[in-house]
Protein backbone atom coordinates (compact mmCIF):
# COMPACT_ATOMS: atom_id res chain seq x y z
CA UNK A 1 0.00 0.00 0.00
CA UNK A 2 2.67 2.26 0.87
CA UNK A 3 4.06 1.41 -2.16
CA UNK A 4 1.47 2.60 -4.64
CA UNK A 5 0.78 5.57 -2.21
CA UNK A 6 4.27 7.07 -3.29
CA UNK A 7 3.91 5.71 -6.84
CA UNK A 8 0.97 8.15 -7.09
CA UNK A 9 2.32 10.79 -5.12
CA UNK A 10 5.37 10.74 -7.59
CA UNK A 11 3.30 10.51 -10.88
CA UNK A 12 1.23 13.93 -9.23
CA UNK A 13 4.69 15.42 -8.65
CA UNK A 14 5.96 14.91 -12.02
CA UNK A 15 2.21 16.05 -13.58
CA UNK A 16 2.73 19.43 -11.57
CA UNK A 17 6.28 20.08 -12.57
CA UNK A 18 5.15 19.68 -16.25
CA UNK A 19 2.29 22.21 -16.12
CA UNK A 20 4.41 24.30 -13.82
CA UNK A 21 6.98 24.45 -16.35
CA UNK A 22 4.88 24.56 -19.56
CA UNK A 23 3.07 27.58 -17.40
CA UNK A 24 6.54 29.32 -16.99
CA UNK A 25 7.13 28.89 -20.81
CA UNK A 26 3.84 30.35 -21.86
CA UNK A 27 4.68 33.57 -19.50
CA UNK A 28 7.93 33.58 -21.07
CA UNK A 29 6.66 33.54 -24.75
CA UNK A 30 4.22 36.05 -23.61
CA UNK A 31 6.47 38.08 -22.10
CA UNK A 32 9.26 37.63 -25.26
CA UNK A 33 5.92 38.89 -27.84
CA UNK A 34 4.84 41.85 -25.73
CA UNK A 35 8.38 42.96 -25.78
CA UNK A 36 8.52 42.33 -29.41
CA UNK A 37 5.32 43.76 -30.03
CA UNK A 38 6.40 46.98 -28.11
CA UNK A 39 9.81 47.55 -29.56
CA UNK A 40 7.92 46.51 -32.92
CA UNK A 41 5.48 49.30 -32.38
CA UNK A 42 8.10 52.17 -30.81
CA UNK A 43 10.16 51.47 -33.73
CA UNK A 44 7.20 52.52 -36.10
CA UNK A 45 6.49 55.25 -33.86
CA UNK A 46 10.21 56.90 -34.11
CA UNK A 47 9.73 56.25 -37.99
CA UNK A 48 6.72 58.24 -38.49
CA UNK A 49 8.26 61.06 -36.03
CA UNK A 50 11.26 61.10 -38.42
CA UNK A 51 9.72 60.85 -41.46
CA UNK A 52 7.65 63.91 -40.31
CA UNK A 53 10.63 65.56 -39.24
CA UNK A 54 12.24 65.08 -41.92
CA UNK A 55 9.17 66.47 -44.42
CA UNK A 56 9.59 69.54 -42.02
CA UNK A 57 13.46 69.68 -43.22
CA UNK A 58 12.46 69.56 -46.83
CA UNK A 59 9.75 72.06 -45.98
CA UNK A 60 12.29 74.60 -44.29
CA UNK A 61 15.13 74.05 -47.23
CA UNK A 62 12.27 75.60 -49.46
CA UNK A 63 11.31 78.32 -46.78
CA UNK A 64 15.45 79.24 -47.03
CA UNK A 65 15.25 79.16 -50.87
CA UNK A 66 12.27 80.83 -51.79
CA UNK A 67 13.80 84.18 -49.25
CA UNK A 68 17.22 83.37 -51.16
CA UNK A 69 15.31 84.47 -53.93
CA UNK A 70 13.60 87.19 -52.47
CA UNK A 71 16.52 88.55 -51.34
CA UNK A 72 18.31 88.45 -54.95
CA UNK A 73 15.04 90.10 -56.38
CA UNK A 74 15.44 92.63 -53.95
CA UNK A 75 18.65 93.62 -54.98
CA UNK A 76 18.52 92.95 -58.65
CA UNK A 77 21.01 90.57 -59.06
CA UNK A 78 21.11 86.98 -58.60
CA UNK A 79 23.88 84.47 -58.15
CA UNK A 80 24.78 81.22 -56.02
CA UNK A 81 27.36 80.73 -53.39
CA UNK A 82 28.75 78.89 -50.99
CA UNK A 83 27.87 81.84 -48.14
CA UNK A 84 24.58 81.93 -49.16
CA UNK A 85 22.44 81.01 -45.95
CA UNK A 86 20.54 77.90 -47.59
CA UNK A 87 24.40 76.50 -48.71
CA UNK A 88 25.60 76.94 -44.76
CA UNK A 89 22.28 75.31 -43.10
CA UNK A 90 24.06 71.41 -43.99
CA UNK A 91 26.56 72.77 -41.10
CA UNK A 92 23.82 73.03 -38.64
CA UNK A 93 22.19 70.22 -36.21
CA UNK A 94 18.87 71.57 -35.96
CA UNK A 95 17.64 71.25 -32.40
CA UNK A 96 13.92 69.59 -31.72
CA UNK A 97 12.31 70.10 -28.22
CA UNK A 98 11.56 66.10 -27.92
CA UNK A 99 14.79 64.71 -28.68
CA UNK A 100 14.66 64.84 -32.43
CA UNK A 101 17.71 65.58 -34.43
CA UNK A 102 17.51 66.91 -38.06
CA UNK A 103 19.96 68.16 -40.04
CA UNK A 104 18.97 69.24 -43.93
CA UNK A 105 21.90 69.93 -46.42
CA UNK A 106 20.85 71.67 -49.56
CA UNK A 107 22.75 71.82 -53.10
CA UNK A 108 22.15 73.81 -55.86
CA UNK A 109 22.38 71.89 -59.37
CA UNK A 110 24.64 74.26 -60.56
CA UNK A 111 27.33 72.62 -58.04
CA UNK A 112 27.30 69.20 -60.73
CA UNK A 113 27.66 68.73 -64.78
CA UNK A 114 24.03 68.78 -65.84
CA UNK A 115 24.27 65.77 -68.58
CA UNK A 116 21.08 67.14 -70.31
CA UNK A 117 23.06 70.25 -71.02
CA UNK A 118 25.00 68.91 -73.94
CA UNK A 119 22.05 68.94 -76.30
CA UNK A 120 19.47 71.34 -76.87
CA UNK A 121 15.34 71.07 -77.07
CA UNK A 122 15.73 70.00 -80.75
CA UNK A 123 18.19 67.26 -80.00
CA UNK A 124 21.44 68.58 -81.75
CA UNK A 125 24.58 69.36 -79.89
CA UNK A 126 24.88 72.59 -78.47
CA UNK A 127 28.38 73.03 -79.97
CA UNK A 128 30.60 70.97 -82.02
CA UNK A 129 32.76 69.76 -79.39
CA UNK A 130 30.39 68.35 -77.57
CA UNK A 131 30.91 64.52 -77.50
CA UNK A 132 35.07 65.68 -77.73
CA UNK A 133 33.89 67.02 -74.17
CA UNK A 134 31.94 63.88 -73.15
CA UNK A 135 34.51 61.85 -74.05
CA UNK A 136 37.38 63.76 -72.21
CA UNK A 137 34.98 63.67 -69.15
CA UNK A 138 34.35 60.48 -69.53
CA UNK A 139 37.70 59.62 -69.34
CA UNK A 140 38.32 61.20 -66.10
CA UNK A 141 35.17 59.71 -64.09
CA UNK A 142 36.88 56.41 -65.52
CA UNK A 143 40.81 56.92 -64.53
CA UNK A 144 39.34 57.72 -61.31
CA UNK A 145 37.37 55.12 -60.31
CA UNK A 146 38.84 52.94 -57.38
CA UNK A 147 38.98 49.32 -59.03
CA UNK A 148 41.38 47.01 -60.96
CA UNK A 149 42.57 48.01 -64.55
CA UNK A 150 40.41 45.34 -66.05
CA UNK A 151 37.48 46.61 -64.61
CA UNK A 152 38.20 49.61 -66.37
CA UNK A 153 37.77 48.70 -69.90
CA UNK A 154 35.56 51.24 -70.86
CA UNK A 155 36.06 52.57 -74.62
CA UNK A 156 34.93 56.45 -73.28
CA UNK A 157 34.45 57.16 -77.04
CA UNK A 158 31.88 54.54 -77.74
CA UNK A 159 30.17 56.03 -74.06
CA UNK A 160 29.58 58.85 -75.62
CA UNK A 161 28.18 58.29 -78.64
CA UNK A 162 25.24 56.10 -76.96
CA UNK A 163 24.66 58.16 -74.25
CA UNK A 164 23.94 61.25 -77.04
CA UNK A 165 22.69 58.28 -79.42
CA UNK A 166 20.51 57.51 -76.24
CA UNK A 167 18.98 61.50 -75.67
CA UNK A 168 19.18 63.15 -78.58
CA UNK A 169 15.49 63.06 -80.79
CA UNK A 170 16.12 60.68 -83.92
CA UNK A 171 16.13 57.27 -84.34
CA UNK A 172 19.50 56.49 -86.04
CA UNK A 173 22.77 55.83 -84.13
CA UNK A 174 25.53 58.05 -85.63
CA UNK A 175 27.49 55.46 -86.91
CA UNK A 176 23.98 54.92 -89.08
CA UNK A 177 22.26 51.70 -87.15
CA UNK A 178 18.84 51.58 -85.49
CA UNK A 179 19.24 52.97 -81.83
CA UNK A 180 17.07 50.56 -80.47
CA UNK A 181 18.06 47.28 -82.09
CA UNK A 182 20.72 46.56 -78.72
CA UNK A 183 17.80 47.30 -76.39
CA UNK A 184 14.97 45.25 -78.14
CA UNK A 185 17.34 42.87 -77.73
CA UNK A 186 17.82 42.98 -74.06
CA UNK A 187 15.64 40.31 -71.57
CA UNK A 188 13.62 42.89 -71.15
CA UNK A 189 13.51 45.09 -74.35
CA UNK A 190 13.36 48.83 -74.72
CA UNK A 191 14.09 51.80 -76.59
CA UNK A 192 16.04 54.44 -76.67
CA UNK A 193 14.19 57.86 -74.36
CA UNK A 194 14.82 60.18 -77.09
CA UNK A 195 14.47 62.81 -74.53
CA UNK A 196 16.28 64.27 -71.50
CA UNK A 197 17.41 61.99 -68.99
CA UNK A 198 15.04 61.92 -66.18
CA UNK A 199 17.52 60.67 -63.19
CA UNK A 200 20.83 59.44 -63.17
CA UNK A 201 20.00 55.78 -62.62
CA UNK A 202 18.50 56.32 -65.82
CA UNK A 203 21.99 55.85 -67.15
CA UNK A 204 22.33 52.62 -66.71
CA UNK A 205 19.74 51.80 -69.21
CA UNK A 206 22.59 53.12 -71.51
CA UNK A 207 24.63 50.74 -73.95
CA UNK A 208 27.62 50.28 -71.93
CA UNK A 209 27.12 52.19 -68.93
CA UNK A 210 27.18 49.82 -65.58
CA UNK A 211 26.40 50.28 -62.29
CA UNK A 212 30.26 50.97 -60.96
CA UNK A 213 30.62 53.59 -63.93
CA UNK A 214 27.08 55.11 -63.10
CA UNK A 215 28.58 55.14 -59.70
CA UNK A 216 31.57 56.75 -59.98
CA UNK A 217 29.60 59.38 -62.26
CA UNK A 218 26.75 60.60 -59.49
CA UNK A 219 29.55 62.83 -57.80
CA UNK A 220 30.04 64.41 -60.80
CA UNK A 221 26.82 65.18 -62.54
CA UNK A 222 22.98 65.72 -62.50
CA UNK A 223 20.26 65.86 -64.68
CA UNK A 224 19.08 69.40 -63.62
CA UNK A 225 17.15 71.25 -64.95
CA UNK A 226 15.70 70.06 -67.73
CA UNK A 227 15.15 73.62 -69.69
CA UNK A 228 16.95 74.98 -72.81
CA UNK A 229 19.34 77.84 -72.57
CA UNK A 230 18.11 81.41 -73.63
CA UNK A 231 20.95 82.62 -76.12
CA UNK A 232 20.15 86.14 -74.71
CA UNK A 233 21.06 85.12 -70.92
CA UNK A 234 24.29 84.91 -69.80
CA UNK A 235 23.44 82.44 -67.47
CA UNK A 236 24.20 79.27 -68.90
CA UNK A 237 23.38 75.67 -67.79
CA UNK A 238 26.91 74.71 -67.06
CA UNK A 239 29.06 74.54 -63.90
CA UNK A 240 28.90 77.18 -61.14
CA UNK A 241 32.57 77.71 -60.29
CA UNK A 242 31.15 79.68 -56.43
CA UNK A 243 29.55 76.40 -55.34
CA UNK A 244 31.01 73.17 -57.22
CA UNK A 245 33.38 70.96 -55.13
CA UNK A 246 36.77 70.68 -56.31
CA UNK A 247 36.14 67.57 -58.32
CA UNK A 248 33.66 68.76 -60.60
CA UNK A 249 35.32 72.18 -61.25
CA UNK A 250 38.10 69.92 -62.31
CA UNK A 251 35.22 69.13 -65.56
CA UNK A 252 35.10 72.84 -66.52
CA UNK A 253 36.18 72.29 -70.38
CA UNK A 254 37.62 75.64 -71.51
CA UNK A 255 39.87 76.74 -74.33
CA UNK A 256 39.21 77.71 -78.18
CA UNK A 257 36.77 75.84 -79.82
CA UNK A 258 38.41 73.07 -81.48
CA UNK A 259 41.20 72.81 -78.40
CA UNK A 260 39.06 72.72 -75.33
CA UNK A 261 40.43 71.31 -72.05
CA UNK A 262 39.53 69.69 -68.83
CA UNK A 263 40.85 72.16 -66.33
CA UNK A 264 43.68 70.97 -64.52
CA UNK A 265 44.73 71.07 -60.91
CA UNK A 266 46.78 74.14 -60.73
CA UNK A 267 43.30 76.18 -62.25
CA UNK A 268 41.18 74.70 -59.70
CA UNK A 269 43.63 75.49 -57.01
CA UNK A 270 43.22 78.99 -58.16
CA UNK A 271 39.39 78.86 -58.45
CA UNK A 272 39.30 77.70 -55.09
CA UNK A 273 41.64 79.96 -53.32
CA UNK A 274 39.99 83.02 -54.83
CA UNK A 275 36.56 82.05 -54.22
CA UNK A 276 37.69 81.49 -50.64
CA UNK A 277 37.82 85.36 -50.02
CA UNK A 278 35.27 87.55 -49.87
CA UNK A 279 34.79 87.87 -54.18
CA UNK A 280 32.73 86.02 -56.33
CA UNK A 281 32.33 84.79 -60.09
CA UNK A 282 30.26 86.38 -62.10
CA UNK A 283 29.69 86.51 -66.15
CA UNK A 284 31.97 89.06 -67.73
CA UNK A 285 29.44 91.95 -67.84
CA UNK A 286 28.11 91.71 -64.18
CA UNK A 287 29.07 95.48 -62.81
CA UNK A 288 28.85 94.79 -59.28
CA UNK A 289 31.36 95.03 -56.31
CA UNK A 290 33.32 91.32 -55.41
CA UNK A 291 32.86 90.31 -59.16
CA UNK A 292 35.25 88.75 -61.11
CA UNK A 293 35.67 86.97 -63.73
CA UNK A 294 37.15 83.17 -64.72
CA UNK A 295 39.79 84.89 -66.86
CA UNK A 296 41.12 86.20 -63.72
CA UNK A 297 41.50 82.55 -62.94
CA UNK A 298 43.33 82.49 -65.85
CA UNK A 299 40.21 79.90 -67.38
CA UNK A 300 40.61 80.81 -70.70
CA UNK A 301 38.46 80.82 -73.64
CA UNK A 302 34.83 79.73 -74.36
CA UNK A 303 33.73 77.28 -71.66
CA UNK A 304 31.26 74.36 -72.48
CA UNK A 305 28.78 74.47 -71.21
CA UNK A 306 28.61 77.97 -70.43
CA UNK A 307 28.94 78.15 -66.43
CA UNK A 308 25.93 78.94 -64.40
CA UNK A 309 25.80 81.92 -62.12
CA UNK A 310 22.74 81.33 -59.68
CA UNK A 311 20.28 78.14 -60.15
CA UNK A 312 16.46 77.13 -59.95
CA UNK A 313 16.51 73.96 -59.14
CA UNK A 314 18.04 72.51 -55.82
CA UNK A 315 18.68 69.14 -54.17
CA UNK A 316 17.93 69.04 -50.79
CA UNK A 317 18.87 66.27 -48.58
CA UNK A 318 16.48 66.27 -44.77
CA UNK A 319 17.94 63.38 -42.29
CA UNK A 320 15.91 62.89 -38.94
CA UNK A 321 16.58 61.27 -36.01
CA UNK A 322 14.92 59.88 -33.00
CA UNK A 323 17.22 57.42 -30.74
CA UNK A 324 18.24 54.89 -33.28
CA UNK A 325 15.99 55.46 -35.88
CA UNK A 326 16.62 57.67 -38.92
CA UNK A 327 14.50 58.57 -42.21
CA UNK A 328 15.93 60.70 -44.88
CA UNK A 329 13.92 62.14 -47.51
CA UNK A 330 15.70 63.63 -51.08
CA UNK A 331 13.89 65.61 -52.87
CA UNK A 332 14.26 68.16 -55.77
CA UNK A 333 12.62 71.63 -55.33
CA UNK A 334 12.24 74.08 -58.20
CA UNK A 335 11.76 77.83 -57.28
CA UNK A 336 11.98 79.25 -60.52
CA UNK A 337 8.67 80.26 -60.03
CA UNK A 338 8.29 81.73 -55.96
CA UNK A 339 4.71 82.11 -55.80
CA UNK A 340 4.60 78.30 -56.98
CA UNK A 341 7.51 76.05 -55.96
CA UNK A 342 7.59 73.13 -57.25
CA UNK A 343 8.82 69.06 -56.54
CA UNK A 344 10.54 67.57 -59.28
CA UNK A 345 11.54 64.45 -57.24
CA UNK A 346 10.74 63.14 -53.83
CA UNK A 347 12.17 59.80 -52.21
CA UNK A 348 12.58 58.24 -48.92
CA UNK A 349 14.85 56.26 -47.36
């Protein structure tokens, strides 16, 4: 009797300890899912705070723009520079009463090689040494990208010709061919655009152009803005020397027609050094104290394309933060019209 007495006793035991512990692994599962469930749900909660926060950003960069513009209409004379207030705001970390951090960084086109530049509405090159240009840029993005020699055989010449082959409005290649019969041929065929490029990625559609070489080309260039040049204004679509980086005035191509140059490193020294002082660069027949002009720079000839002095179109880049969690939104604001700006692009990330 005593015997089955502990048998049971032991069998109850053992019953208890199993619910006991499959009770304990329940709470713990609970426990592990509300945890998840709340970091799941402050996590979505610090992304919509950011993302808002960061609309706000793109939302001031315009506020700073459209009284950039203001301000240039007020004194009758517009240009671009690095000391303009909307250039120095990317130094700033914006304060937020809750904790937020935001800091917005804003970049007028002007500062990059607009691409689109090299032909005009109807198509045609805006001057015959246009793909001579492409090519000799070309060349650079290419000596200067960071991989192996092999990865580097590009022919820059052949580049060229499908990238204008690729914008410009007809349907023949230059050498004579179809445009289109390499991309119907693709896995997924298209055409040639015929038109503008719309975004850099765009590139890569492009006979030849990869993603490394499209790459190594985004420092370098845009696709802003998209209008053609008014022969009477001597603002071109070019570079701005005041506000691009040292790499890209390195792509100013100056010289007679016929033996145009990439500028070299002594010029850009000297762009740099005397835009660093209190003076500016303006077109030759600006009459206004702090001018001068590229000559002075000893950039001489007819540049290609013809530099820009003050810009439209801006890239602005918002970044918010709450604890770990960060949103950034790009987008592309056009002001050429105040009483009506205007997004051109918009992504977040």
């Amino acid at each position: 009797m005593r015997g089955r007495e502990g048998a049971r006793r032991g069998i109850i035991l053992i019953t208890v300890l199993f619910f006991i512990a499959l009770l304990v692994s329940g709470i713990a599962t609970f426990l592990r899912r509300a945890t998840l469930d709340g970091m799941i749900a402050r996590n979505r909660d610090l992304a919509a705070r950011s993302e808002a926060l960061a609309r706000g950003g793109v939302q001031l960069a315009t506020a700073l723009l459209l009284q950039d513009r203001l301000d240039e209409e007020a004194i009758a004379f517009r240009s671009d520079t690095r000391s303009d207030l909307w250039a120095r705001v990317g130094e700033l970390k914006i304060p937020v009463d809750d904790g937020g951090r935001l800091r917005v960084r804003i970049e007028d086109t002007g500062s990059r090689l607009n691409l689109n530049a090299l032909l005009d509405a109807d198509g045609a090159a805006l001057d015959e040494d246009a793909e001579i240009f492409l090519i000799s840029f070309l060349e650079k993005v290419i000596g200067e990208m960071q991989v192996s020699d092999e990865e580097k055989s590009y022919d820059p010449a052949e580049l060229a010709r499908n990238l204008i082959d690729y914008i410009d409005t007809d349907d023949v290649e230059q050498r004579g061919d179809a445009e289109d019969d390499y991309y119907q041929l693709q896995s997924q065929p298209y055409r040639a655009a015929n038109r503008p490029l719309l975004s850099l990625e765009e590139l890569g559609l492009v006979k030849g152009f990869d993603r490394a070489l499209v790459d190594a080309i985004g420092p370098y260039a845009t696709v802003y803005p998209y209008f053609d040049p008014d022969p009477q204004d001597k603002n071109g679509i070019g570079i701005n020397p005041n506000t691009a980086a040292s790499h890209v005035l390195a792509a100013l191509y100056h010289g007679p027609p016929g033996d145009r140059q990439l500028a070299d490193q002594e010029t850009v020294r000297r762009i740099l050094g005397m835009r660093d002082g209190v003076a500016m660069f303006c077109d030759e027949t600006a009459d206004r104290p702090g001018c001068m002009t590229l000559e002075e720079a000893e950039v001489e000839g007819i540049i290609f394309p013809l530099p820009t002095w003050y810009s439209d179109v801006f890239q602005v880049s918002a970044e918010a933060r709450y604890g770990d969690v960060r949103r950034s939104i790009e987008a592309v604001i056009d002001r050429s019209d105040p009483t009506d700006p205007r997004v051109l692009s918009w992504r977040v990330r």
